[in-house]
PDB file of N, CA and C in Angstrom:
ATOM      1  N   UNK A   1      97.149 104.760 130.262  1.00  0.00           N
ATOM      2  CA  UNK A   1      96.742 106.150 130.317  1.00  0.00           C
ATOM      3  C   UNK A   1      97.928 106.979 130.815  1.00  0.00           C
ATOM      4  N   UNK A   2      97.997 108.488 130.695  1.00  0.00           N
ATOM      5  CA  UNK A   2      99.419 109.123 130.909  1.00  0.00           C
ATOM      6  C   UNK A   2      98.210 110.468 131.249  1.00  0.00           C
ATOM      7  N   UNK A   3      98.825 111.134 131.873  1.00  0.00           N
ATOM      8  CA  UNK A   3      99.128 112.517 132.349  1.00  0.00           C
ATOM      9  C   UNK A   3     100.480 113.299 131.821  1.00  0.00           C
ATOM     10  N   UNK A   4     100.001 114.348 131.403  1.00  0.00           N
ATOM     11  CA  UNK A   4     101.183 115.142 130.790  1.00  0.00           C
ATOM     12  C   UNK A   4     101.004 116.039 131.565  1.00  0.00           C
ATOM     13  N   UNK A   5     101.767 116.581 132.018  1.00  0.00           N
ATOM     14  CA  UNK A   5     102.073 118.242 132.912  1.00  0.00           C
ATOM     15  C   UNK A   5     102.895 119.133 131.776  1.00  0.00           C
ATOM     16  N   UNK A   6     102.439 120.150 131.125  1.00  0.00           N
ATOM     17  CA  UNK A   6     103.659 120.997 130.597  1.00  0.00           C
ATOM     18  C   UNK A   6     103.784 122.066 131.615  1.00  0.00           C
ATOM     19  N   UNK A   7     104.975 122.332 131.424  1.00  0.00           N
ATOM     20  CA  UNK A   7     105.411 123.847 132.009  1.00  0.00           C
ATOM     21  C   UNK A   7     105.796 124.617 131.434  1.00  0.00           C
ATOM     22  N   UNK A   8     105.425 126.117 131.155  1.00  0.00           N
ATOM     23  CA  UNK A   8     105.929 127.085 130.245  1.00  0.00           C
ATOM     24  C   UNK A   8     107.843 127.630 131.050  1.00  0.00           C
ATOM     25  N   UNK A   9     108.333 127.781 129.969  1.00  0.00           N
ATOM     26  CA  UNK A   9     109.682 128.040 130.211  1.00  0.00           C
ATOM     27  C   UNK A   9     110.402 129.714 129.609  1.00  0.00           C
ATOM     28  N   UNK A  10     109.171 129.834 128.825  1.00  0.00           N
ATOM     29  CA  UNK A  10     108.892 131.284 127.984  1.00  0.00           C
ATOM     30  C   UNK A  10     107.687 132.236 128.681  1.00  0.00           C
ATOM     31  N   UNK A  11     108.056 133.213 128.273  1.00  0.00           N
ATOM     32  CA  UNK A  11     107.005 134.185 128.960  1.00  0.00           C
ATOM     33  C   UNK A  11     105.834 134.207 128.254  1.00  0.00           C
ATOM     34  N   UNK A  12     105.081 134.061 128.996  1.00  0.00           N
ATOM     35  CA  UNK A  12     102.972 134.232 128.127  1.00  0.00           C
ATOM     36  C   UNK A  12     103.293 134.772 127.052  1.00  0.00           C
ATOM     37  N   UNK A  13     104.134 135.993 126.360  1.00  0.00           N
ATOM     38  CA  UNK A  13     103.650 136.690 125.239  1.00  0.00           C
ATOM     39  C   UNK A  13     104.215 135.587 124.263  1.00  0.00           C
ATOM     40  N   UNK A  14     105.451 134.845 124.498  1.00  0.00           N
ATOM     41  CA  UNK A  14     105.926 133.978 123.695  1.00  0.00           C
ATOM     42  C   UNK A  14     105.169 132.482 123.635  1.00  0.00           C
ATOM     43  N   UNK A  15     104.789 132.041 124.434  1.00  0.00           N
ATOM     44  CA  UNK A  15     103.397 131.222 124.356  1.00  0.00           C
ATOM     45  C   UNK A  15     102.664 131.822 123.854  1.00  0.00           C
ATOM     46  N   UNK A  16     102.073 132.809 123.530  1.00  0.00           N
ATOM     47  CA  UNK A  16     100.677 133.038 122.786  1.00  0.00           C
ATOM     48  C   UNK A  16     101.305 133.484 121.430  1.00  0.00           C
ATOM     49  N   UNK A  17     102.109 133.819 121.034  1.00  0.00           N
ATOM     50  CA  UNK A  17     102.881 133.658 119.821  1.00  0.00           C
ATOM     51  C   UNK A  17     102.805 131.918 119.146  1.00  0.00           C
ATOM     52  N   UNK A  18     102.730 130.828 120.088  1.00  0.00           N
ATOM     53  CA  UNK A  18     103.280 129.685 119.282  1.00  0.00           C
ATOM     54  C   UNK A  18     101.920 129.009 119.194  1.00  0.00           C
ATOM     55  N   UNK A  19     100.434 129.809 120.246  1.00  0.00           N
ATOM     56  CA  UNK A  19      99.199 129.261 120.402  1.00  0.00           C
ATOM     57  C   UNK A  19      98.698 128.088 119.193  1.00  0.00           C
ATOM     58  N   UNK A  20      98.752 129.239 118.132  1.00  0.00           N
ATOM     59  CA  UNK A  20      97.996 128.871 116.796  1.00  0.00           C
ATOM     60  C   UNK A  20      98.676 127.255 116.690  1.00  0.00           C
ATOM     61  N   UNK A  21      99.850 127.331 116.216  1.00  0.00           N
ATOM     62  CA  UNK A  21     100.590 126.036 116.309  1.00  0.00           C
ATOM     63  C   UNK A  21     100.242 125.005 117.410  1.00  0.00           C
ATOM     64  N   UNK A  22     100.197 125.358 118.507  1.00  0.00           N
ATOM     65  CA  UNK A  22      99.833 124.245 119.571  1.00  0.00           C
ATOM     66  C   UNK A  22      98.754 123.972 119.227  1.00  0.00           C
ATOM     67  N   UNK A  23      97.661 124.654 119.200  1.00  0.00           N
ATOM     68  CA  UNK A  23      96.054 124.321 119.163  1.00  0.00           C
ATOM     69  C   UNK A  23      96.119 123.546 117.437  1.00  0.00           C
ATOM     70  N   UNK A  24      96.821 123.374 116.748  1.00  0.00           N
ATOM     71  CA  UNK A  24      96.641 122.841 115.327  1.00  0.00           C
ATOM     72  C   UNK A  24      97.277 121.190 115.926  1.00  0.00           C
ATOM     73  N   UNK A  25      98.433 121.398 116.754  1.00  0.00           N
ATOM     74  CA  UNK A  25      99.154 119.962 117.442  1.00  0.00           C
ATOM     75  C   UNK A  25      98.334 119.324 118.398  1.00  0.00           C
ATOM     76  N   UNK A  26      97.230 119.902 119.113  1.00  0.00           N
ATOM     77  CA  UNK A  26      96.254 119.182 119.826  1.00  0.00           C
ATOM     78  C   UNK A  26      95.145 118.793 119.142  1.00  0.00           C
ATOM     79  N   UNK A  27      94.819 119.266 118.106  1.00  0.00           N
ATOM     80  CA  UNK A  27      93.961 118.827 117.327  1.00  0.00           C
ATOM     81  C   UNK A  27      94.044 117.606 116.397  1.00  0.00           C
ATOM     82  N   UNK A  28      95.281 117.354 116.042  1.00  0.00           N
ATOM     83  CA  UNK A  28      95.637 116.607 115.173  1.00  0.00           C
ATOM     84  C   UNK A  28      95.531 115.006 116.258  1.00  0.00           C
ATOM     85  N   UNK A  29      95.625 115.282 117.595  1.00  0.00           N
ATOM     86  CA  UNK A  29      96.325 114.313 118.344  1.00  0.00           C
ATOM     87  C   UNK A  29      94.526 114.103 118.497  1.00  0.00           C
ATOM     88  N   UNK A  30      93.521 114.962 119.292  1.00  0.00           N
ATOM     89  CA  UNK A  30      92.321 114.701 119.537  1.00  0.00           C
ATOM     90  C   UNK A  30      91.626 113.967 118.341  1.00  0.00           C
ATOM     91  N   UNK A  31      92.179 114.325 116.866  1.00  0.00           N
ATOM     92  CA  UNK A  31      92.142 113.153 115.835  1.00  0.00           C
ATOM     93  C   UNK A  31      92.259 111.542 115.478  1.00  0.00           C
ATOM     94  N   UNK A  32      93.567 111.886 116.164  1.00  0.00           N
ATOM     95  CA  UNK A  32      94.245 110.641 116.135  1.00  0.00           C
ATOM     96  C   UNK A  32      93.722 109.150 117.182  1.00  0.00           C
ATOM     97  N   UNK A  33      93.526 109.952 117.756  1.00  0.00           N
ATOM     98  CA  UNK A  33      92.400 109.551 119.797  1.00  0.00           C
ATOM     99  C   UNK A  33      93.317 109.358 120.050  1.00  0.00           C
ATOM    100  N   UNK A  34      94.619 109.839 120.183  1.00  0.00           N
ATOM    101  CA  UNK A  34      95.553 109.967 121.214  1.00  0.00           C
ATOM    102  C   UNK A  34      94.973 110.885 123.017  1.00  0.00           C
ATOM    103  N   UNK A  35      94.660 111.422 122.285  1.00  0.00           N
ATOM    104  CA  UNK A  35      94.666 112.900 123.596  1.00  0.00           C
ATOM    105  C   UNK A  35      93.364 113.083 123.879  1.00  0.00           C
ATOM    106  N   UNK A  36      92.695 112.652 125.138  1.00  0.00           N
ATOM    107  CA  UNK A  36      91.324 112.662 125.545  1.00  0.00           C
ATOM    108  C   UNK A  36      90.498 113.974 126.088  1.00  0.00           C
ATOM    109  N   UNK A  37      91.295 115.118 127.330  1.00  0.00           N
ATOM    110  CA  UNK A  37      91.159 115.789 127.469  1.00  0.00           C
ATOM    111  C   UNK A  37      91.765 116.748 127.494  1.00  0.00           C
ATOM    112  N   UNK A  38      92.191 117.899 127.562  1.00  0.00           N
ATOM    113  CA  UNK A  38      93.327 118.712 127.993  1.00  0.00           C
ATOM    114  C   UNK A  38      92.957 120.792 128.136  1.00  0.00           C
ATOM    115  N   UNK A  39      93.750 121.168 128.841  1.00  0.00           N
ATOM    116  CA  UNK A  39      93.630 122.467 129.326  1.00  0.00           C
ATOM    117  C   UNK A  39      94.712 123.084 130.541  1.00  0.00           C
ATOM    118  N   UNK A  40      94.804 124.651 130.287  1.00  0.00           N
ATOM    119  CA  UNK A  40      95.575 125.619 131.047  1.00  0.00           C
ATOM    120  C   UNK A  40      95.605 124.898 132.182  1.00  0.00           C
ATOM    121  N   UNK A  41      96.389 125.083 133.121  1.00  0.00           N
ATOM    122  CA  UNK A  41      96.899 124.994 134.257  1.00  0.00           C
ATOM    123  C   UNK A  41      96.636 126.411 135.119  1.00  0.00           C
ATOM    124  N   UNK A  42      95.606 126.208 136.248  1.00  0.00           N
ATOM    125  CA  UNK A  42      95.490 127.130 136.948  1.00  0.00           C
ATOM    126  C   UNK A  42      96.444 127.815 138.415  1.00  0.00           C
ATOM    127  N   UNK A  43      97.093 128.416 137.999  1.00  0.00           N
ATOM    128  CA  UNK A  43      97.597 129.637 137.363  1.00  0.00           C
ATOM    129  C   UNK A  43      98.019 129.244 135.947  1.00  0.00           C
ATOM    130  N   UNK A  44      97.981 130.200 134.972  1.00  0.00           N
ATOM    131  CA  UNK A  44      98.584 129.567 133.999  1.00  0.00           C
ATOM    132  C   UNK A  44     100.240 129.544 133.916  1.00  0.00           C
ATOM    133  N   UNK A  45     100.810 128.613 134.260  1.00  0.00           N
ATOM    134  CA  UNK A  45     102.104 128.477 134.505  1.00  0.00           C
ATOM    135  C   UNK A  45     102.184 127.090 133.474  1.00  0.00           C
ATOM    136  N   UNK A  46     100.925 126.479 132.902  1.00  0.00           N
ATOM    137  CA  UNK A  46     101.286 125.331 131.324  1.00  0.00           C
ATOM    138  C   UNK A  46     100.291 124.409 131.321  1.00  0.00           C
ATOM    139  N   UNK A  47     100.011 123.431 131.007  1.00  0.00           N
ATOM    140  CA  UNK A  47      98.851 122.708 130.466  1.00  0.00           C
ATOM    141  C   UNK A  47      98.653 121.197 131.160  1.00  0.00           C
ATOM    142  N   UNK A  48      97.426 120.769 131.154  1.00  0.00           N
ATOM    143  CA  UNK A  48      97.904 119.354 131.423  1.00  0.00           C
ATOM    144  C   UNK A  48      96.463 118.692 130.748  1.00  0.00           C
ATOM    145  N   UNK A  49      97.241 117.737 130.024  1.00  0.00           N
ATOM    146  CA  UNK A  49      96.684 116.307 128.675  1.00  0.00           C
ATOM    147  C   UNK A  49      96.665 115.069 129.632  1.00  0.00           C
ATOM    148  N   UNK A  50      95.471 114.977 129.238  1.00  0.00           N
ATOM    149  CA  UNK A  50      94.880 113.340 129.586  1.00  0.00           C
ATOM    150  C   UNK A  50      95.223 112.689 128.283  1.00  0.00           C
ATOM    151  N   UNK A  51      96.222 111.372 127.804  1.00  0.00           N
ATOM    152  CA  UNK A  51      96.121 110.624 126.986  1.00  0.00           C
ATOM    153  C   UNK A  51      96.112 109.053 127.141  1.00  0.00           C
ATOM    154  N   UNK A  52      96.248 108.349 125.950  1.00  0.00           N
ATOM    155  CA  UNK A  52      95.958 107.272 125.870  1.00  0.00           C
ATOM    156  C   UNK A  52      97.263 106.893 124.429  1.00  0.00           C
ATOM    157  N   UNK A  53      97.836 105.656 125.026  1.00  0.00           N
ATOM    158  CA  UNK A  53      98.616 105.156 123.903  1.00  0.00           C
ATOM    159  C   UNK A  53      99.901 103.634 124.190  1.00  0.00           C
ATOM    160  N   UNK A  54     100.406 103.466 123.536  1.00  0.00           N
ATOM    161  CA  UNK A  54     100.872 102.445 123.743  1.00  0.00           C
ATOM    162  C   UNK A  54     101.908 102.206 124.694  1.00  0.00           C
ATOM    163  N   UNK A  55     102.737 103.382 124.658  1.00  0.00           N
ATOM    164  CA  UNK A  55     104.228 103.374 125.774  1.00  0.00           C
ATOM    165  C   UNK A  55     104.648 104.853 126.085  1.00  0.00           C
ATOM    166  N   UNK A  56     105.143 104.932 126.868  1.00  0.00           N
ATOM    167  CA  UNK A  56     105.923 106.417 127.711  1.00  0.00           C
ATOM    168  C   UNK A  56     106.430 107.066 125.996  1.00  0.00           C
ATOM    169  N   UNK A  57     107.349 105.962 126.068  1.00  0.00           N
ATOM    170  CA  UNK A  57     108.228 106.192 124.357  1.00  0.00           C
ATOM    171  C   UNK A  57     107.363 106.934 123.762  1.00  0.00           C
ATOM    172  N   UNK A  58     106.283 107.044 123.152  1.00  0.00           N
ATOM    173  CA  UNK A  58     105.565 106.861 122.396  1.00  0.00           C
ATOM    174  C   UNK A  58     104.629 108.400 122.765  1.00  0.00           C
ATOM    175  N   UNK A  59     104.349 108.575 124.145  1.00  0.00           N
ATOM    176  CA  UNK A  59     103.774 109.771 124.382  1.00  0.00           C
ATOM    177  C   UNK A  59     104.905 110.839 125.035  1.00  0.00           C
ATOM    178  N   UNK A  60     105.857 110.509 125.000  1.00  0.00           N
ATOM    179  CA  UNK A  60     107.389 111.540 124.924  1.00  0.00           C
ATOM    180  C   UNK A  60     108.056 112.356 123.382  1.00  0.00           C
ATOM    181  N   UNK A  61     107.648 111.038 122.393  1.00  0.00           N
ATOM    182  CA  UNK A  61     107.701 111.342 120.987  1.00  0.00           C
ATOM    183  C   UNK A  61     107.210 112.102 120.565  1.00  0.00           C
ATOM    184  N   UNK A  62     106.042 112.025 121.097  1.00  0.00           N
ATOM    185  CA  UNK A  62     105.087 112.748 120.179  1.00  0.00           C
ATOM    186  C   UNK A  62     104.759 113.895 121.075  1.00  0.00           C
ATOM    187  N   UNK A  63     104.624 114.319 122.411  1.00  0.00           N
ATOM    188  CA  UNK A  63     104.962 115.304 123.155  1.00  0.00           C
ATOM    189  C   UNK A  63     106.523 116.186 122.402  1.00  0.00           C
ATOM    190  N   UNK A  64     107.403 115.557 122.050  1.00  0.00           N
ATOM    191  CA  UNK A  64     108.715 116.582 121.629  1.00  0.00           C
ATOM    192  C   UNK A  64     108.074 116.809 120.413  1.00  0.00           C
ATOM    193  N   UNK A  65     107.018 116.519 119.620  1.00  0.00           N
ATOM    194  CA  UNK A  65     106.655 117.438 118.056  1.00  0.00           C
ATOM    195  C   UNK A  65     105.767 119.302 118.934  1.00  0.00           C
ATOM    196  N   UNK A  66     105.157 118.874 119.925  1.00  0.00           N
ATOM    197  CA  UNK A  66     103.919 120.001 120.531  1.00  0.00           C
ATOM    198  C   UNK A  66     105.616 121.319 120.105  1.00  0.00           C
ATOM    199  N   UNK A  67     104.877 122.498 119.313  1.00  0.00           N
ATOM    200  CA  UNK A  67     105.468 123.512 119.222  1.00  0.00           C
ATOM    201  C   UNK A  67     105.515 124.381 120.347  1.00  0.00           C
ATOM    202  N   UNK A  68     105.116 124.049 121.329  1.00  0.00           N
ATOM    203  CA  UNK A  68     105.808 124.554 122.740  1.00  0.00           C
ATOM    204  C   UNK A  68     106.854 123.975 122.780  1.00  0.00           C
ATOM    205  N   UNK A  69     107.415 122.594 122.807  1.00  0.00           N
ATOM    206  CA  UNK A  69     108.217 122.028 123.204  1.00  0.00           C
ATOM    207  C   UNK A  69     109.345 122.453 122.279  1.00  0.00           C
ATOM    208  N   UNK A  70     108.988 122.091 121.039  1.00  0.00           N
ATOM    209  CA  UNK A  70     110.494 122.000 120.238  1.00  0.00           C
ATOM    210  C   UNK A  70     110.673 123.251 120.067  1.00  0.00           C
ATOM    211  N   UNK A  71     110.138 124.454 120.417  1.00  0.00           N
ATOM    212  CA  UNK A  71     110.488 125.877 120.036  1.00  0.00           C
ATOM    213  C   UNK A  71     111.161 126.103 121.399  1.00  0.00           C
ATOM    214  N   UNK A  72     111.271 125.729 122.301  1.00  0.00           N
ATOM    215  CA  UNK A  72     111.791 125.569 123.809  1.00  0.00           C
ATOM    216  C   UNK A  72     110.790 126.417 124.911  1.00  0.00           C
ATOM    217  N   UNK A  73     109.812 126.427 124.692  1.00  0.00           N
ATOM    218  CA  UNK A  73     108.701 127.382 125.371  1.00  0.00           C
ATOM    219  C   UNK A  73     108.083 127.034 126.690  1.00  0.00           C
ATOM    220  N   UNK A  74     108.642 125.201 126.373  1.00  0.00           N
ATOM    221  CA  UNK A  74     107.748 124.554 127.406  1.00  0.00           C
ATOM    222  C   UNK A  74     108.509 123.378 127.557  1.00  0.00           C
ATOM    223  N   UNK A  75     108.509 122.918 129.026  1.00  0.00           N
ATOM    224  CA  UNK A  75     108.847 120.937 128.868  1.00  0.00           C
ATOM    225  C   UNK A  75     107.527 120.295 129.780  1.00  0.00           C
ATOM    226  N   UNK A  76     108.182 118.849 129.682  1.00  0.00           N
ATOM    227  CA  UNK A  76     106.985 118.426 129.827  1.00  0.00           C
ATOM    228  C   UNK A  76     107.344 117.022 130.931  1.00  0.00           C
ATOM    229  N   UNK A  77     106.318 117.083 131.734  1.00  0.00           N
ATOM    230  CA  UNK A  77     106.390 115.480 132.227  1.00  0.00           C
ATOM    231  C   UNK A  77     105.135 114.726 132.020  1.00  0.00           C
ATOM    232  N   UNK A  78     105.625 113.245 132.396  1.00  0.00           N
ATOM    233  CA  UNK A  78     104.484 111.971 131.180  1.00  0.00           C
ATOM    234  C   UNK A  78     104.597 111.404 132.392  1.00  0.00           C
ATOM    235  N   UNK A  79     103.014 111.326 133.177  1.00  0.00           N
ATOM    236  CA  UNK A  79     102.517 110.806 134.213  1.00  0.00           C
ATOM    237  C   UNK A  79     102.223 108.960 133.978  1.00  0.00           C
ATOM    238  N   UNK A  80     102.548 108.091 133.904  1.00  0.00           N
ATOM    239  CA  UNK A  80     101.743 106.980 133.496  1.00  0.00           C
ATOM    240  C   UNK A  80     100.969 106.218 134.571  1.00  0.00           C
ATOM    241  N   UNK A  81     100.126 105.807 134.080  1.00  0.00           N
ATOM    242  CA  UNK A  81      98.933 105.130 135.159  1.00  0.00           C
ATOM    243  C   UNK A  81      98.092 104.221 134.819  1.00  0.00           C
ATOM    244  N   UNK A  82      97.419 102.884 134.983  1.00  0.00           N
ATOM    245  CA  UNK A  82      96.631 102.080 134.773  1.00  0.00           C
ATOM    246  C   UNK A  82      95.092 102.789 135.673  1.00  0.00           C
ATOM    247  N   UNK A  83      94.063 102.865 134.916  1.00  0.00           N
ATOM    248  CA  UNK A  83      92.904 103.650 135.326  1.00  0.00           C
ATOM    249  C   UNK A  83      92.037 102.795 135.867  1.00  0.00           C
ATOM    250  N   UNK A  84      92.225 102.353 137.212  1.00  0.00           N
ATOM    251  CA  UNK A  84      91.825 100.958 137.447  1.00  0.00           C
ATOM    252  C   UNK A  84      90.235 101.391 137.865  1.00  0.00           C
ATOM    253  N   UNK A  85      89.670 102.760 138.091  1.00  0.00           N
ATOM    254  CA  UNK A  85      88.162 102.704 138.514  1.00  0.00           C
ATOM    255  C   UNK A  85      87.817 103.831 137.290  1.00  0.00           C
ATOM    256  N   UNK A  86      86.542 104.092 137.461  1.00  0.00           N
ATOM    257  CA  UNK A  86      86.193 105.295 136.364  1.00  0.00           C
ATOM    258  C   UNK A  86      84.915 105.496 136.672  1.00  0.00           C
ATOM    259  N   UNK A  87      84.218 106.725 136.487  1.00  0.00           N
ATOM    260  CA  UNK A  87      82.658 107.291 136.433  1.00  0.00           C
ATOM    261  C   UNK A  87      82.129 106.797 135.432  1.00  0.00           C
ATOM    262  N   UNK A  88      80.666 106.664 135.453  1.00  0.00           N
ATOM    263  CA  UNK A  88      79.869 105.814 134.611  1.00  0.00           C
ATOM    264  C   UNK A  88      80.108 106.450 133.468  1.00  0.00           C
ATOM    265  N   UNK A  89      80.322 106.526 131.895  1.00  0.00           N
ATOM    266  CA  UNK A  89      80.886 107.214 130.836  1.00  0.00           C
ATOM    267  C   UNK A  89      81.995 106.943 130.265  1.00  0.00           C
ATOM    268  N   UNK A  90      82.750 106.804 131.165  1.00  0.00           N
ATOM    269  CA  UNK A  90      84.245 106.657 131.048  1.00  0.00           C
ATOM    270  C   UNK A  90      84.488 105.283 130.914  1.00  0.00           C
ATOM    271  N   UNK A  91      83.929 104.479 130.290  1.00  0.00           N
ATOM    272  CA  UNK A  91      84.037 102.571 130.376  1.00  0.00           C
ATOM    273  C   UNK A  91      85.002 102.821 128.977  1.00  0.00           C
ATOM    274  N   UNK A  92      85.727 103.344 128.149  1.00  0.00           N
ATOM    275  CA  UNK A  92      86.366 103.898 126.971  1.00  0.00           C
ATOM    276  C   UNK A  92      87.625 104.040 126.746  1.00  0.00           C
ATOM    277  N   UNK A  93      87.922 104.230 128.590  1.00  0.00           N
ATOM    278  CA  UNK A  93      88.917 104.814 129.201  1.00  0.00           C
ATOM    279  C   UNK A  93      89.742 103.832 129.986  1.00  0.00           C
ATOM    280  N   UNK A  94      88.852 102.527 130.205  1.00  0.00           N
ATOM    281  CA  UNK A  94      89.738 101.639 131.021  1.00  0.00           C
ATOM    282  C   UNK A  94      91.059 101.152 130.425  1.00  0.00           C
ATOM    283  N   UNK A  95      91.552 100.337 131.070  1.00  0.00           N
ATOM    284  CA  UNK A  95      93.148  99.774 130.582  1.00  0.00           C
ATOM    285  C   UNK A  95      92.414  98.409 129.837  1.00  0.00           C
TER     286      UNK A  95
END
């Protein structure tokens, strides 16, 4: 399991310029069952993704396609973690 932190590096108006694009790149991933949960960061200062996948490699890769990133709007850090307990629901989610 990984934690992504983004941070915006562009000002809100230029994030909400690249929205459409991001929300089409989280969708594709919530497709894929890469990406389990995700949302704003309170304050909004950038986002943070709950995922699931095989290696850091692998959720860094595909984190540098998010059109925040490669437009330079945003970077990102890739939390990794083995989910060793979970709430009843979440049995989906283990390692």
């Amino acid at each position: 399991m990984f934690v992504i932190l983004l941070d915006y590096t562009a000002p809100l108006a230029d994030i909400d310029r690249h929205m459409r694009a991001h929300v089409k790149f989280l969708n594709a991933q919530y497709a894929s069952g890469t990406f389990v949960v995700s949302g704003r960061r309170i304050p909004r200062t950038g986002g943070v993704i709950l995922a699931r996948g095989k290696s850091r490699e692998e959720i860094e890769a595909i984190m540098n396609e998010d059109p925040f990133v490669a437009r330079g709007a945003a970077t990102f850090e890739v939390v990794e973690f083995n989910s060793s307990q979970k709430a009843p629901g979440f049995e989906p989610f283990a390692d």
